[in-house]
C-alpha atoms as a PDB file:
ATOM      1  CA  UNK A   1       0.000   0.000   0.000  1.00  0.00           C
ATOM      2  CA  UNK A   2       2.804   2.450   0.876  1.00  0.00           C
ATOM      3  CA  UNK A   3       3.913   1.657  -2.945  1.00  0.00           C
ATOM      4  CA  UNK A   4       0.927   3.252  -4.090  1.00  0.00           C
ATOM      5  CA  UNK A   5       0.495   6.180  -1.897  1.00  0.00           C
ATOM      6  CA  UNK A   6       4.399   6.922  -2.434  1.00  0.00           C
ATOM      7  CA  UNK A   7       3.530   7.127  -6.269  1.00  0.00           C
ATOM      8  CA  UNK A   8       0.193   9.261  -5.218  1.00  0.00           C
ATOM      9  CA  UNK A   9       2.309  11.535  -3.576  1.00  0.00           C
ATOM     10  CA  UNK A  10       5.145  11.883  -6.461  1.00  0.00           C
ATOM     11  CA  UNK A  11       2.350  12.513  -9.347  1.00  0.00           C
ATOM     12  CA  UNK A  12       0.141  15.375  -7.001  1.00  0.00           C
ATOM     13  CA  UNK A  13       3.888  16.689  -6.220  1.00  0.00           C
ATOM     14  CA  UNK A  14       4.587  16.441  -9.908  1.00  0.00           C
ATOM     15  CA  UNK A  15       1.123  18.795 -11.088  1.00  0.00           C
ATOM     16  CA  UNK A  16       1.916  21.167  -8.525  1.00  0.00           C
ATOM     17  CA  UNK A  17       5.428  22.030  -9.509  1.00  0.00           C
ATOM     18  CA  UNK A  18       4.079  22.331 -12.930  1.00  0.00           C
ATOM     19  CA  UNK A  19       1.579  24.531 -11.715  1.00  0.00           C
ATOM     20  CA  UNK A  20       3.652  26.615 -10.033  1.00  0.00           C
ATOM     21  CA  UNK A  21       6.682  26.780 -13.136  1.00  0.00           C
ATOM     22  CA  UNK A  22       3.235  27.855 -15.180  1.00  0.00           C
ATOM     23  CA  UNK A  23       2.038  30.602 -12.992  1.00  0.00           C
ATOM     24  CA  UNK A  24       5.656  32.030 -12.566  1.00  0.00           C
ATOM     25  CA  UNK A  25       6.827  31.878 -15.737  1.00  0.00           C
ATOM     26  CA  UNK A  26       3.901  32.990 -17.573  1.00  0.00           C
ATOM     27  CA  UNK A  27       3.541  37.400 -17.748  1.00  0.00           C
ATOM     28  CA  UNK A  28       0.371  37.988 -19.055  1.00  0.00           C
ATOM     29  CA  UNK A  29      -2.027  35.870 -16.918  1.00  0.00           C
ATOM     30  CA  UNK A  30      -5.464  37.185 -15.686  1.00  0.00           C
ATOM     31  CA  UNK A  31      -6.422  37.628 -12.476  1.00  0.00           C
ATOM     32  CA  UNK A  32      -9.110  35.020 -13.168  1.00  0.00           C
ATOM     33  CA  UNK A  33      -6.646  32.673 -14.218  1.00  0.00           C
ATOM     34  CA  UNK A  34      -4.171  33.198 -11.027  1.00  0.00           C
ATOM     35  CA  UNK A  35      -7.108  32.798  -8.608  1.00  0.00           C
ATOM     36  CA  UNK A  36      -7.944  29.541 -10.666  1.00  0.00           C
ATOM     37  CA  UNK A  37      -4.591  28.022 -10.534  1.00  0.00           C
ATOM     38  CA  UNK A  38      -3.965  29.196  -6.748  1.00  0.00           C
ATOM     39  CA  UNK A  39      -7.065  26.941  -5.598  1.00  0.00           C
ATOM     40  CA  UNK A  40      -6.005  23.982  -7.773  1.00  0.00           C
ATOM     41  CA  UNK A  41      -2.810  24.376  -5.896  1.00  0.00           C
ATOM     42  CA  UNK A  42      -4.718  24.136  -3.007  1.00  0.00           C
ATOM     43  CA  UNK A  43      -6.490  21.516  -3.660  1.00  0.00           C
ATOM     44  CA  UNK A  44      -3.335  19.341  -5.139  1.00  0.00           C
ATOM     45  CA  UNK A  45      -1.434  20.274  -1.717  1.00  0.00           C
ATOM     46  CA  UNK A  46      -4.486  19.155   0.030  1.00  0.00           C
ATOM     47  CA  UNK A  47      -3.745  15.945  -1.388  1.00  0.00           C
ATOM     48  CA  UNK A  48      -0.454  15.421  -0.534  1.00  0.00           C
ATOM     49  CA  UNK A  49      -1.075  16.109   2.770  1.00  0.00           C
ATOM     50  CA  UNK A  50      -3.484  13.842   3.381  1.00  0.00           C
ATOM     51  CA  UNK A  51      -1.610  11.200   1.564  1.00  0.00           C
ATOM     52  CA  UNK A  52       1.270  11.739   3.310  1.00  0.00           C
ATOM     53  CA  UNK A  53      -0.792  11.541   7.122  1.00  0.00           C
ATOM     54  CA  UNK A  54      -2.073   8.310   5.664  1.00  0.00           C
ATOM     55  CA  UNK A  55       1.444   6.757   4.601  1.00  0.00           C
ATOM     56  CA  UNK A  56       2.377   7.691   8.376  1.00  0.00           C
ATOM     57  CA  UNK A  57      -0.754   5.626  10.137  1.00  0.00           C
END
């Protein structure tokens, strides 16, 4: 199990270092768009927390 919640945790980390290299690379984003990326961030970091609590128990 520890298999799959390692991998888990390496593809979430994965989408939210793309995310980030998007948002702070890109110039000309809307303010729209930067809210909408911030709360998938969120949400992805949600996951990997909660993955990573669960790997621990």
């Amino acid at each position: 199990m520890h298999v799959k919640i390692d991998k888990a945790i390496e593809y979430y980390t994965f989408k939210s270092n793309e995310l980030l290299t998007f948002v702070n690379s890109n110039q000309n984003l809307t303010i729209d768009k930067i809210i909408e990326c911030g709360e998938e961030l969120a949400i992805l970091e949600n996951k990997i927390t909660a993955l990573e609590v669960a790997k621990e128990n």
